[in-house]
Protein backbone atom coordinates (compact mmCIF):
# COMPACT_ATOMS: atom_id res chain seq x y z
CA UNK A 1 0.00 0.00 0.00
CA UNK A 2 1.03 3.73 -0.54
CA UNK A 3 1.16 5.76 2.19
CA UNK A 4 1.33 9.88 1.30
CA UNK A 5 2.97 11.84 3.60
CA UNK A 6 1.58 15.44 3.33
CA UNK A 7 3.73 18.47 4.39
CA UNK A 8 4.25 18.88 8.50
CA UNK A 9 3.07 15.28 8.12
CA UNK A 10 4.86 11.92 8.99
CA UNK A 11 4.14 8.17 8.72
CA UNK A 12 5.16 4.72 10.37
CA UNK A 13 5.14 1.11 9.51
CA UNK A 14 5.43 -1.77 9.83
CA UNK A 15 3.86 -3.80 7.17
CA UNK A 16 6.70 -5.06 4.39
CA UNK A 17 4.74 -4.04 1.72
CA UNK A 18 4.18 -0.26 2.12
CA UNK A 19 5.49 2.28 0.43
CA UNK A 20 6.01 5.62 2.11
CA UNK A 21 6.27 8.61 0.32
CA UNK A 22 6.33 12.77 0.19
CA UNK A 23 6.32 15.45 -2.34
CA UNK A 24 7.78 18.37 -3.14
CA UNK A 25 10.32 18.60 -0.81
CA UNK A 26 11.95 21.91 -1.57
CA UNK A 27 13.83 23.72 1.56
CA UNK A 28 11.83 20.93 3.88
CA UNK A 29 12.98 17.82 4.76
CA UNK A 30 12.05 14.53 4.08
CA UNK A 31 13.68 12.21 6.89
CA UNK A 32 13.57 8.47 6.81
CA UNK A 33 14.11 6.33 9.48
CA UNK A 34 14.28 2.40 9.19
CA UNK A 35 15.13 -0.90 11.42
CA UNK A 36 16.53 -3.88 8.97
CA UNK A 37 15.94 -6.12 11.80
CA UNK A 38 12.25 -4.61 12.73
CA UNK A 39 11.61 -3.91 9.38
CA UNK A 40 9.75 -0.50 10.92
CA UNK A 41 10.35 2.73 9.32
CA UNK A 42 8.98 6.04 9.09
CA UNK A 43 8.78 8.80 6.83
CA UNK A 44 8.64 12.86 8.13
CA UNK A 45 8.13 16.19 5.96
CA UNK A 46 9.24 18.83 7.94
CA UNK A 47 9.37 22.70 6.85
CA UNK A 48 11.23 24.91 9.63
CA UNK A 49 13.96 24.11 11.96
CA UNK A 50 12.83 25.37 15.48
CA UNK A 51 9.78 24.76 16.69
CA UNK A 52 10.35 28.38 19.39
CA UNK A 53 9.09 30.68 16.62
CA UNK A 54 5.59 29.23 17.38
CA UNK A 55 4.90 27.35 20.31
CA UNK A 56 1.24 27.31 19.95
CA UNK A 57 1.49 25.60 16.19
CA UNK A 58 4.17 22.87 17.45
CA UNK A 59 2.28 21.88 20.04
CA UNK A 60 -0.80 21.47 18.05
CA UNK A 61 1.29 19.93 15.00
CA UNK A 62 4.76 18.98 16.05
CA UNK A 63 5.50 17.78 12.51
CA UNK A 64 5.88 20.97 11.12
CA UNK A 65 9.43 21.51 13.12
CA UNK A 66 12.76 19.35 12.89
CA UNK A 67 13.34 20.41 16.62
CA UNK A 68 10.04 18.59 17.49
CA UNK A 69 9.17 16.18 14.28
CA UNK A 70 12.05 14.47 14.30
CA UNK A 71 11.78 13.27 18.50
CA UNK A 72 8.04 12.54 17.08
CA UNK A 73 9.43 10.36 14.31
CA UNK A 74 11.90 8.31 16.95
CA UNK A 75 9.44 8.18 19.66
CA UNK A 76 6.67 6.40 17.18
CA UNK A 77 9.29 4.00 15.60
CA UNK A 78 10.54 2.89 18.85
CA UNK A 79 6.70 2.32 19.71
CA UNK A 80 6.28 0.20 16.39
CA UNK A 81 9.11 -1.75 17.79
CA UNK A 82 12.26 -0.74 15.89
CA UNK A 83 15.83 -0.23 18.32
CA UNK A 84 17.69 3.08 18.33
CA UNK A 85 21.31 0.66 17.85
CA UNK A 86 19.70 -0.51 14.52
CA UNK A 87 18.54 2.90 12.78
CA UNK A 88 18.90 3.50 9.41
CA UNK A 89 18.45 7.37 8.86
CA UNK A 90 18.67 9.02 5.56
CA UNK A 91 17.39 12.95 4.66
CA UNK A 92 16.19 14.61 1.30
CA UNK A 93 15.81 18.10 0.61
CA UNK A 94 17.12 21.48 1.68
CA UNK A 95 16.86 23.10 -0.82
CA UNK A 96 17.29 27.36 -1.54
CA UNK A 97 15.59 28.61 -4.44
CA UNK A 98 16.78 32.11 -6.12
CA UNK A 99 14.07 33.46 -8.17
CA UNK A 100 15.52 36.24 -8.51
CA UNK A 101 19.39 37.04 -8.39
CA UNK A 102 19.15 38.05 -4.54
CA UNK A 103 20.55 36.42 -1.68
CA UNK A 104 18.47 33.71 0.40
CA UNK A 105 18.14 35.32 3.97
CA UNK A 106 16.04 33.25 5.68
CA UNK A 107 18.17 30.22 4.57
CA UNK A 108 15.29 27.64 5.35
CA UNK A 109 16.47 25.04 3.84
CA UNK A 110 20.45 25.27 5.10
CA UNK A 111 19.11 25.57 8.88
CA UNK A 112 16.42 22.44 8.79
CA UNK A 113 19.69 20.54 8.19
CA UNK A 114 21.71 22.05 10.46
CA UNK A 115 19.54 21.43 13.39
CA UNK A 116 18.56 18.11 11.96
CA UNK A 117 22.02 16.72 12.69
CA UNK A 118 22.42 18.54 16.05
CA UNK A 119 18.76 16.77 17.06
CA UNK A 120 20.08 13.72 15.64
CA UNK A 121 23.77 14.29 17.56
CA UNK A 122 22.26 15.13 20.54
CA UNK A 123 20.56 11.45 20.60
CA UNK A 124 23.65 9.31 19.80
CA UNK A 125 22.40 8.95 16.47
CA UNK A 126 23.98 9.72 12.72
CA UNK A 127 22.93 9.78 9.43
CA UNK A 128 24.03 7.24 6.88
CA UNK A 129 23.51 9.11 3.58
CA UNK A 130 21.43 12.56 2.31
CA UNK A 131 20.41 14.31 -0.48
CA UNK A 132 20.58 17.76 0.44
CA UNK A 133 20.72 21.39 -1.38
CA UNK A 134 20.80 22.38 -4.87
CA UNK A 135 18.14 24.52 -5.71
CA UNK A 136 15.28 21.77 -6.79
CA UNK A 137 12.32 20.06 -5.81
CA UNK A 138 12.44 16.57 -4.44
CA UNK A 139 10.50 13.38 -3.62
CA UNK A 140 11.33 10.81 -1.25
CA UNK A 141 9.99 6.96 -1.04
CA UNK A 142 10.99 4.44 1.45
CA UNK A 143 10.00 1.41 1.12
CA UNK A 144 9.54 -0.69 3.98
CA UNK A 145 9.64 -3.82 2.51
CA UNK A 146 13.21 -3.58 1.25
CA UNK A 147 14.37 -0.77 3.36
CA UNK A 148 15.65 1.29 0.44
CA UNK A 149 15.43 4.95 0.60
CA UNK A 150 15.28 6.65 -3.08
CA UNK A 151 14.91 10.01 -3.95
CA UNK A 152 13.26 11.43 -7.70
CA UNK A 153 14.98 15.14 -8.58
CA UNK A 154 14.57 16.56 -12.01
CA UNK A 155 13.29 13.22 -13.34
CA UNK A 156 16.23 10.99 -12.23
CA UNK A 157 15.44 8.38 -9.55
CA UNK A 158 18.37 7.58 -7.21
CA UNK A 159 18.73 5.65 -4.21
CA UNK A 160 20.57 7.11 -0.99
């Protein structure tokens, strides 16, 4: 079955023959996280780093912040049953757009991924691969079946 995670959205599995997957990942995130031995993973669309610059919309969605989706995403695999010693964790997105020729202030995309690792540090865990940057669109599938994470930018499909 295909499972469509929406932006500020995330999903978790455990059924091998899901698919998991999210659009249009431009500065957001995608981050998938995945226990071989489990075989329970999770899929999260995040779209601003810190979840402080609205307190009242991450506590109602926590999904829409790395700071907060991310502990969201752990906390619901480790409740499907997969182990912390065991994750797989792979990120897509990040990206900056210049529409026009000025510079990207906000940097939205640079600072989901910086505080994505430092959530990620600050819980003994580490990324294994990411496709991060550039100035595109993304989508992400994991597939929870086979564990693979690939990611579709400007028409190529590659796995990460």
């Amino acid at each position: 079955m295909i499972h469509i995670v929406g932006v500020a959205d995330m999903k978790v599995s455990a059924d091998r023959d899901d698919l998991i997957v999210t659009y249009a990942l431009g500065s957001c995130l995608g981050v998938a996280i995945y226990d071989p031995v489990a075989c329970v993973g999770g899929l999260l669309h995040v779209m601003l780093p810190l979840a402080e610059i609205d307190p009242v919309k991450a506590k109602k969605n926590p999904c829409m912040f790395v700071n907060t989706g991310v502990l969201k995403l752990l906390t619901e695999c480790y409740k499907a049953g997969a182990g912390k010693e065991r994750l797989v964790i792979k990120a897509a997105g990040g990206s900056w757009f210049h529409y026009t020729r000025k510079e990207d202030h906000f940097q939205i995309g640079k600072r989901n991924f910086i505080i994505l690792r430092k959530i990620l540090w600050k819980n003994g865990l580490l990324m294994k691969s990411y496709d991060i940057g550039g100035n595109g669109s993304r989508t992400m599938f994991l597939d929870i079946g086979r564990g693979e994470v690939t990611v579709r930018s400007a028409g190529i499909l590659q796995r990460i």
